[in-house]
Protein backbone atom coordinates (compact mmCIF):
# COMPACT_ATOMS: atom_id res chain seq x y z
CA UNK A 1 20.63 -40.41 120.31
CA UNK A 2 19.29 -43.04 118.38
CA UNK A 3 18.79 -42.66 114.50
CA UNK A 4 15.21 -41.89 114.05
CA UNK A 5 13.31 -42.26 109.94
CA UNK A 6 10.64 -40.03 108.77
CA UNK A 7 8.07 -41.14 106.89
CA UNK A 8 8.45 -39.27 103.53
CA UNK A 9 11.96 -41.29 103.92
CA UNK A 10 11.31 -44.61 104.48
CA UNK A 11 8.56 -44.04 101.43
CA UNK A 12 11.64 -42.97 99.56
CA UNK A 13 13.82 -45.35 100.52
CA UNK A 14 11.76 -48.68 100.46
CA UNK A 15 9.24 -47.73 97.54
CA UNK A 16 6.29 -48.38 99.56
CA UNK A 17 4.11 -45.71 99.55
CA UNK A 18 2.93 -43.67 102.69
CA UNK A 19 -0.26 -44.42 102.24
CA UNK A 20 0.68 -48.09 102.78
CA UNK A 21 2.57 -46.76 106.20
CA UNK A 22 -0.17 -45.30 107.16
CA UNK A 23 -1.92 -48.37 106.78
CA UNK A 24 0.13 -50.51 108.57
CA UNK A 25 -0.41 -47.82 111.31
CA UNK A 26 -4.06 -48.03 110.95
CA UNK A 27 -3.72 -51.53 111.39
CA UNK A 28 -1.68 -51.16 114.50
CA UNK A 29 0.95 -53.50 112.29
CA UNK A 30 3.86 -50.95 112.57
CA UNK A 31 3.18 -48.25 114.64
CA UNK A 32 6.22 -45.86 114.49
CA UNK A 33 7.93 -45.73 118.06
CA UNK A 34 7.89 -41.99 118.04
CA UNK A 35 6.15 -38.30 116.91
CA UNK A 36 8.32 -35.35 116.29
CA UNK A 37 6.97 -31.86 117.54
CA UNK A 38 4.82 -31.27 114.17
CA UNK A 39 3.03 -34.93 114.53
CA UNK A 40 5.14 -36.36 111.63
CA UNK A 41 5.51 -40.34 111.86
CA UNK A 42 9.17 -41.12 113.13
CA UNK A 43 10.34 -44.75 112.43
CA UNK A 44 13.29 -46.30 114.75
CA UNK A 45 15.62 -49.17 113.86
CA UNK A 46 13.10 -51.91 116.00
CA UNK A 47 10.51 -50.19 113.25
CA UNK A 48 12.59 -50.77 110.25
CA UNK A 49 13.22 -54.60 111.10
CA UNK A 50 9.78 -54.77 111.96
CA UNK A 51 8.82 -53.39 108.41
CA UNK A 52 11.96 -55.96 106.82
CA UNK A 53 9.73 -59.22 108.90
CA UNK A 54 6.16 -57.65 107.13
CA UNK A 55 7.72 -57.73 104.05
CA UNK A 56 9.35 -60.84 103.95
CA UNK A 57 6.41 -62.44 105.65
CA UNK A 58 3.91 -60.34 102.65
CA UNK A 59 6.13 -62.32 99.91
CA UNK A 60 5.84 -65.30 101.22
CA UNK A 61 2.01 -64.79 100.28
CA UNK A 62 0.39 -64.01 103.88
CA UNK A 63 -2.06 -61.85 104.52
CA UNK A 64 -1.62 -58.64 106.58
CA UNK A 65 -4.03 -60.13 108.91
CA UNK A 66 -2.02 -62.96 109.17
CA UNK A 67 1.07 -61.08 109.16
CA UNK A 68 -0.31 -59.49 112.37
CA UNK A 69 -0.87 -62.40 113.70
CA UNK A 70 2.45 -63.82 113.27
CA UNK A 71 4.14 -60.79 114.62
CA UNK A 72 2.20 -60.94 117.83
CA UNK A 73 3.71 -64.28 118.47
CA UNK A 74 6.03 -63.38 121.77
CA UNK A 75 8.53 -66.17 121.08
CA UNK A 76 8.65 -64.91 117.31
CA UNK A 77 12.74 -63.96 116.95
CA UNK A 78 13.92 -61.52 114.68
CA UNK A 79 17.01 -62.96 113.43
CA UNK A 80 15.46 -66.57 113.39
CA UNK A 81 12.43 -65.19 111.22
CA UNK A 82 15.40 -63.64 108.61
CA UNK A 83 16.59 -66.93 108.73
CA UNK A 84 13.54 -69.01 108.21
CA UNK A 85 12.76 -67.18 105.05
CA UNK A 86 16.18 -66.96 103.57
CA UNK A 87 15.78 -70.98 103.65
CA UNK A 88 12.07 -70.58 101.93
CA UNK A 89 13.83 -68.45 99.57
CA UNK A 90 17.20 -70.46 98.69
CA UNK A 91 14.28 -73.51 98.37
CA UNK A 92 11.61 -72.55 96.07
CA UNK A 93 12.14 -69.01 94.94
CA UNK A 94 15.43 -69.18 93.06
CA UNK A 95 14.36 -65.69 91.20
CA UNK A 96 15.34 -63.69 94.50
CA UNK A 97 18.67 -65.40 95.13
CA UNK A 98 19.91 -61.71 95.31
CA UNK A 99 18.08 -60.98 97.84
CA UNK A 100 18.15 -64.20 100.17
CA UNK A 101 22.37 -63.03 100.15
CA UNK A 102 21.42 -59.42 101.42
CA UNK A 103 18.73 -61.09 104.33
CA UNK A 104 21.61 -63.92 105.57
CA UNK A 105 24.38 -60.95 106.14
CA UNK A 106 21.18 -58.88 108.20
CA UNK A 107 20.55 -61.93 109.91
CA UNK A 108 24.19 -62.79 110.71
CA UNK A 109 25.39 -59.60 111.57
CA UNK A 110 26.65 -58.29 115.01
CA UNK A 111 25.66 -54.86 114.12
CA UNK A 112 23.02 -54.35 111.43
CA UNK A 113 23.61 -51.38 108.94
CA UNK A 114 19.83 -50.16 108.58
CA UNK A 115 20.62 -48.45 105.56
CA UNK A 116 21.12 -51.87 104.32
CA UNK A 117 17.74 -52.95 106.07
CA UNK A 118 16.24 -50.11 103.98
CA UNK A 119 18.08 -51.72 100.90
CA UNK A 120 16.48 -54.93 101.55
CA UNK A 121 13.04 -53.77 102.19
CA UNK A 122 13.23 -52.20 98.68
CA UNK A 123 14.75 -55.39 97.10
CA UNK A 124 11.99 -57.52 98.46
CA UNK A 125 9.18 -55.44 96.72
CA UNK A 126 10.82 -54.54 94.13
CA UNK A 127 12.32 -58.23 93.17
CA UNK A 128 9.17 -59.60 94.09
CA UNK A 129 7.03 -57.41 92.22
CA UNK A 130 4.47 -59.39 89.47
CA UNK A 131 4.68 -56.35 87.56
CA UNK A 132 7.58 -56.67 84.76
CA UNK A 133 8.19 -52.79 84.63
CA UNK A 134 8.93 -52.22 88.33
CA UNK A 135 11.34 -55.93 87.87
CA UNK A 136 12.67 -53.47 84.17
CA UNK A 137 13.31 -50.53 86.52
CA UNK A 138 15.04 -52.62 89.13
CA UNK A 139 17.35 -53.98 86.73
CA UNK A 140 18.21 -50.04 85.11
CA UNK A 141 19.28 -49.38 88.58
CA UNK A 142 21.85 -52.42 89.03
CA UNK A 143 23.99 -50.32 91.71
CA UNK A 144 22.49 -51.72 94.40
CA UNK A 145 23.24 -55.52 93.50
CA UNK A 146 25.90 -57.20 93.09
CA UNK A 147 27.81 -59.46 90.23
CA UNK A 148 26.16 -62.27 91.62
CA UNK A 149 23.03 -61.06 92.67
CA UNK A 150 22.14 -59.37 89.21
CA UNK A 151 23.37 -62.92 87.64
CA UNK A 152 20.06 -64.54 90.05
CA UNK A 153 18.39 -62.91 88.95
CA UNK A 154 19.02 -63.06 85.27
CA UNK A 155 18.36 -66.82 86.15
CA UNK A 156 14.87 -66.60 86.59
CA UNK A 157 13.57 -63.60 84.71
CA UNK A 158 11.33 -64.27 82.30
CA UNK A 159 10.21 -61.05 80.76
CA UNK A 160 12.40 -60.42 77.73
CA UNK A 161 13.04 -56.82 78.21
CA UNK A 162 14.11 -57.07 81.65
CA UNK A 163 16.07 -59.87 81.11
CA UNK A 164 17.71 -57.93 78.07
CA UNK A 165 18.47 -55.20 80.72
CA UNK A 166 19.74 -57.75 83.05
CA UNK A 167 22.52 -58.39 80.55
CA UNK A 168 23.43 -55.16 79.05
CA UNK A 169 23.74 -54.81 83.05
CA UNK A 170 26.17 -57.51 83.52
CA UNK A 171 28.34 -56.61 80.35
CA UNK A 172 29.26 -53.57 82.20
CA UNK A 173 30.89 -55.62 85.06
CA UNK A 174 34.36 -56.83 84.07
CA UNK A 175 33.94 -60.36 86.16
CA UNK A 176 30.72 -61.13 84.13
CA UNK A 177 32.33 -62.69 81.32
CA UNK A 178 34.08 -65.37 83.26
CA UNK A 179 31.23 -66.08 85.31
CA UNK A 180 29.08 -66.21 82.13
CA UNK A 181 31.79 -68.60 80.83
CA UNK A 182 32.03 -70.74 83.44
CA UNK A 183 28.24 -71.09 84.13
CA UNK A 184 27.38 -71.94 80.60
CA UNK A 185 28.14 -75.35 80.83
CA UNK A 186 25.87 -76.84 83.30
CA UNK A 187 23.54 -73.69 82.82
CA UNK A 188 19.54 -74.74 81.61
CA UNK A 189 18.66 -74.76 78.37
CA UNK A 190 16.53 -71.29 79.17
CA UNK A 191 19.48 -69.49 80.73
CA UNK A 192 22.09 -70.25 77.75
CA UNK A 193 20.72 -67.97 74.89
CA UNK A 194 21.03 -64.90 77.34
CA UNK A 195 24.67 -65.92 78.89
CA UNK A 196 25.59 -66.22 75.21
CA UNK A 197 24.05 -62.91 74.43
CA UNK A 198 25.78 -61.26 77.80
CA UNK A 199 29.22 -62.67 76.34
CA UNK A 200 28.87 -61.26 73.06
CA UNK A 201 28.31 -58.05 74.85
CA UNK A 202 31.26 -58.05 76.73
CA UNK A 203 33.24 -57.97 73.49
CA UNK A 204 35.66 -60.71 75.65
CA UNK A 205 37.37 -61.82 72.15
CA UNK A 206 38.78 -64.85 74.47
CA UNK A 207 35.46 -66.33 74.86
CA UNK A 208 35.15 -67.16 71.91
CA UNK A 209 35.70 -71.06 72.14
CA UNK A 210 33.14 -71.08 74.39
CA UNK A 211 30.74 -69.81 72.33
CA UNK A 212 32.08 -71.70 69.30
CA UNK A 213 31.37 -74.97 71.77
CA UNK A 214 27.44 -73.73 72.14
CA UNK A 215 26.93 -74.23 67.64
CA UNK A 216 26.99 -77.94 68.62
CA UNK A 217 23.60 -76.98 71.10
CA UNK A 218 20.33 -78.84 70.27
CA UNK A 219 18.68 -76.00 70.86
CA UNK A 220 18.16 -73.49 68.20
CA UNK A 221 17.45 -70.70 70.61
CA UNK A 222 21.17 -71.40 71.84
CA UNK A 223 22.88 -71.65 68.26
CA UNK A 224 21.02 -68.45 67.30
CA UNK A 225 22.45 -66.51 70.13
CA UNK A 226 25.44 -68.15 70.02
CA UNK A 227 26.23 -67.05 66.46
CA UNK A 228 24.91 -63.29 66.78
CA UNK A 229 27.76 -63.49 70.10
CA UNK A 230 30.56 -64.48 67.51
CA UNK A 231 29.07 -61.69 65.58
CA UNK A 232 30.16 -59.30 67.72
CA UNK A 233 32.90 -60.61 68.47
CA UNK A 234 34.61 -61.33 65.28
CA UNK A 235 36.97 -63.82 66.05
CA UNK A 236 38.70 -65.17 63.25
CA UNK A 237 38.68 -68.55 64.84
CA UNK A 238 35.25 -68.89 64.22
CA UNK A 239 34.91 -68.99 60.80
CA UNK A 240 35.20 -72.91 60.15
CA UNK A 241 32.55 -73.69 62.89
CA UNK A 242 30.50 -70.78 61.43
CA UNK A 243 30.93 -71.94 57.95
CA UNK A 244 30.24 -75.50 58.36
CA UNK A 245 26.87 -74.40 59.44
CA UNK A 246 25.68 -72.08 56.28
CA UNK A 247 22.76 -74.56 54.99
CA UNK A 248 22.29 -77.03 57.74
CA UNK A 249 19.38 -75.44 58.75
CA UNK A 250 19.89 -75.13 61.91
CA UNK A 251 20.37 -71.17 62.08
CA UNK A 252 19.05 -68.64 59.47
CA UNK A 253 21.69 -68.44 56.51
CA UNK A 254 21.20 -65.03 56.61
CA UNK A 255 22.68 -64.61 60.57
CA UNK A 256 25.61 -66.59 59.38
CA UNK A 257 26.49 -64.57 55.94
CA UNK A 258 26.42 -61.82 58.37
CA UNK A 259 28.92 -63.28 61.05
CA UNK A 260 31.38 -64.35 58.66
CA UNK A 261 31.06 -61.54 56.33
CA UNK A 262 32.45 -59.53 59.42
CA UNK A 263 35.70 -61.91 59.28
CA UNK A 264 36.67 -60.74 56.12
CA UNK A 265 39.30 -62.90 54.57
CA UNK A 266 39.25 -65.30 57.25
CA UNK A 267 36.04 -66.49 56.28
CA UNK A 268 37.20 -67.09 52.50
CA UNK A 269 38.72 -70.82 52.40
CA UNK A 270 36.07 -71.96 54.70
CA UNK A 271 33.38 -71.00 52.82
CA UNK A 272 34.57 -71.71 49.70
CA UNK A 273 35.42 -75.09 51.02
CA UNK A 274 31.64 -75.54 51.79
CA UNK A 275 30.96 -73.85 48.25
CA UNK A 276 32.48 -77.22 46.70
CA UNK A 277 32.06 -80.22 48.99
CA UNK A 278 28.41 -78.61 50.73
CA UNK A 279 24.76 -79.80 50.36
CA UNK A 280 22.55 -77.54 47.86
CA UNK A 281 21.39 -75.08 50.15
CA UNK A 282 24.68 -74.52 51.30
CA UNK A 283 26.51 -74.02 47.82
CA UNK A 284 24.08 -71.63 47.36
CA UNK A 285 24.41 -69.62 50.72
CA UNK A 286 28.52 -70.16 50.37
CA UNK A 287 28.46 -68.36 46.93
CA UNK A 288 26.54 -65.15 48.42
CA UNK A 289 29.06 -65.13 50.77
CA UNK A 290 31.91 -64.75 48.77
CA UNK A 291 29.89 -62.25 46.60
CA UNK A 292 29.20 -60.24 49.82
CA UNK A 293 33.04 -60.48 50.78
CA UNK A 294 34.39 -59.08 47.42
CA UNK A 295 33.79 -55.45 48.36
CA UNK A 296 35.58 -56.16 52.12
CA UNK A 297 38.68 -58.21 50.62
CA UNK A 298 39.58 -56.85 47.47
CA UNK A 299 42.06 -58.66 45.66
CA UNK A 300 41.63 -61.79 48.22
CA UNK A 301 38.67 -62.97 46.64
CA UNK A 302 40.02 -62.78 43.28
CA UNK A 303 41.79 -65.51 43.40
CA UNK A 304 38.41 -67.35 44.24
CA UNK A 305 36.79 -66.96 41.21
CA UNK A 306 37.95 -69.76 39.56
CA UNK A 307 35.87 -71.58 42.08
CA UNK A 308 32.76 -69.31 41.63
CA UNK A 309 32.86 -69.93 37.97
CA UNK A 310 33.03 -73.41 38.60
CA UNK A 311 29.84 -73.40 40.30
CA UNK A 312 28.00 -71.91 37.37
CA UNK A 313 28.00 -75.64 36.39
CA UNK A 314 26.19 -76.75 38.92
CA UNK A 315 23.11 -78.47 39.23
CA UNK A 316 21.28 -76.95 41.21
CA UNK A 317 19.76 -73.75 39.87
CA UNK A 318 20.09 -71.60 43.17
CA UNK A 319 23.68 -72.39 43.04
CA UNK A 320 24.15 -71.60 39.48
CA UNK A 321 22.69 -68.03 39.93
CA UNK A 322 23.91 -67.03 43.58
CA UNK A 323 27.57 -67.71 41.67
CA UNK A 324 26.31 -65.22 39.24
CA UNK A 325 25.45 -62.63 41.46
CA UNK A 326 29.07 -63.42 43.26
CA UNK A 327 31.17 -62.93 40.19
CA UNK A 328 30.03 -59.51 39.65
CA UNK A 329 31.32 -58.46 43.15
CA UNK A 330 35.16 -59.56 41.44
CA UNK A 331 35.33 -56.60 39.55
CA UNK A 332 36.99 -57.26 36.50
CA UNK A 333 38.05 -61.33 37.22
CA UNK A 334 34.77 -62.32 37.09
CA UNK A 335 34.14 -60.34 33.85
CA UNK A 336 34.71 -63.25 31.54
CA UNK A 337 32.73 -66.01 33.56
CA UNK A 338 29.84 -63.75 33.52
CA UNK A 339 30.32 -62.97 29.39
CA UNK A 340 30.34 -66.99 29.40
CA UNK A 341 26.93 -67.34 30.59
CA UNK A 342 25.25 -64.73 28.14
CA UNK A 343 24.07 -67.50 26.24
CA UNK A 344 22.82 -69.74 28.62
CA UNK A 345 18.93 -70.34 28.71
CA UNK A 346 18.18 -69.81 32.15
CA UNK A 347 20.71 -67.45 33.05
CA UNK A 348 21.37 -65.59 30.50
CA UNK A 349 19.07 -62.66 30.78
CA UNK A 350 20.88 -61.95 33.89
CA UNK A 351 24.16 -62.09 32.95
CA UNK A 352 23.23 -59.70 30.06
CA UNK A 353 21.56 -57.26 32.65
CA UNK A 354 25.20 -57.45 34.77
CA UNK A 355 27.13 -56.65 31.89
CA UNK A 356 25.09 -53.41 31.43
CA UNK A 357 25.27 -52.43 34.74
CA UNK A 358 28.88 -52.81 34.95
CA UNK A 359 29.33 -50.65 31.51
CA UNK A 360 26.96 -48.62 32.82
């Protein structure tokens, strides 16, 4: 006997309400083939594709008048109008990728699963759907989709949070690094920030080059994410490229103090490289950054301070006092640079205060 659908389960299933069955049975658009003994609706297979066609025909923007009209069309072929659509789809709507793959396997298939036919009527309102929190709710519920279907639709998602849940989504799939990797080179400038952000979520340590290669993006929205990535990951070899950054202006100084404060000790000769040779805003940013690390490396840093003092000579005020601040972080090597600027007029006052807190 053939499998027969109620209508509480095809509700279920699809997401479409009865109410909207009932409609289309008002309509006289899908009329289920059969009744049980207690009058309830029951839906057959010719039904469910039936219900696949209005939906597919319903996204493509036509009316359910239209719709009916199409349907009525003798010559109208089911696997042809799967077809048709999927092309529509691959064409102009690149956000439901994911679900043009699930129509061309219905279409091509000897022998249709109709569980998957349920699947795809789901897909199509739910992927569809204008409203961001059914799209959020889709992507919470990823078990459906595949690798590549939830990466189609991270393509074209525009909403923030979903797309946010679109990633945390792919970083629990152990092939999404690689395919983040490998996409992010000929990827759109929109796309990048969130395959950088999906690869720092992976905590893939080995992707780190390719993240390092995104710093050199002219888009900021790309270096940002790029560097918050590398935060995660903490790769040592990122502390040059990181480094060579503090200042520039192209990222917050703040977001990189924090990634290379994470690398500990193999973030010192960089940054106290760009502490001596960097523009202003650098030195300044470079000498924080050592003051930061002196908790983290201990006896590592000491051997910096000679280079921190140094910069209490230097011209530019910011400089002078972020090296300050730095050399009481060295415990007692920094002491004496520190008791060296007591009497100088700008700084003075707060090397004085340092001294007190330290005896204190």
């Amino acid at each position: 006997m053939a499998r027969t659908w109620r209508i509480g389960e095809v509700a279920e299933r699809t997401g479409l309400t009865r109410r909207t069955l009932r409609h289309y049975d008002e309509l006289g658009l899908l009329v289920p083939s059969a009744r049980s003994w207690g009058d309830y609706r029951l839906y057959d297979e010719t039904d469910l594709l039936r219900l696949l066609q209005i939906q597919n025909l319903k996204a493509l923007g036509l009316s359910l008048g239209e719709i009916t009209a199409a349907l009525a069309e003798p010559s109208l072929d089911a696997a042809a109008t799967l077809g048709s659509h999927l092309a529509h789809l691959e064409e102009q709507i690149a956000s439901e990728q994911q679900l043009a793959n699930r129509l061309r396997s219905l279409a091509e298939a000897d022998q249709r699963s109709w569980e998957d036919v349920l699947d795809a009527i789901a897909l199509t309102r739910r992927q569809s759907h204008r409203d961001p929190i059914v799209r959020l709710r889709a992507a919470l519920d990823p078990g459906q989709r595949t690798t590549a279907e939830l990466f189609a639709a991270l393509a074209t998602e525009a909403d923030p949070a979903v797309q946010e849940v679109l990633v945390w989504a792919l970083a629990q799939r152990p092939e999404a690094a690689d395919l983040a990797a490998n996409e992010l080179p000929t990827a759109e400038p929109a796309l990048r920030p969130a395959l950088a952000r999906l690869l720092g979520k992976t905590g893939d340590a080995t992707k780190a080059a390719v993240l390092i290669g995104l710093l050199d993006d002219p888009a900021a929205a790309v270096v940002a994410a790029a560097v918050a990535a590398l935060t995660q990951l903490a790769e040592p070899s990122a502390s040059a490229p990181l480094a060579a950054l503090l200042g520039t202006g192209r990222v917050a100084d703040a977001a990189l103090i924090d990634a290379l404060a994470r690398l500990g000790s193999a973030a010192i000769e960089p940054t106290a490289e760009r502490l001596r040779t960097g523009p202003d805003s650098a030195r300044a940013a470079a000498a924080e950054l050592l003051g930061r690390l002196g908790g983290s490396v201990g006896s590592e840093l000491g051997a910096l301070t000679p280079s921190l003092a140094a910069a209490l000579a230097d011209p530019t005020p910011e400089v002078r006092l972020a090296a300050l601040l730095a050399l009481a972080e060295q415990g007692d090597d920094g002491l004496a640079a520190i008791e060296s600027m007591t009497t100088d007029p700008q700084l003075g006052p707060v090397a004085k205060r340092l001294l007190e807190l330290r005896a204190g």
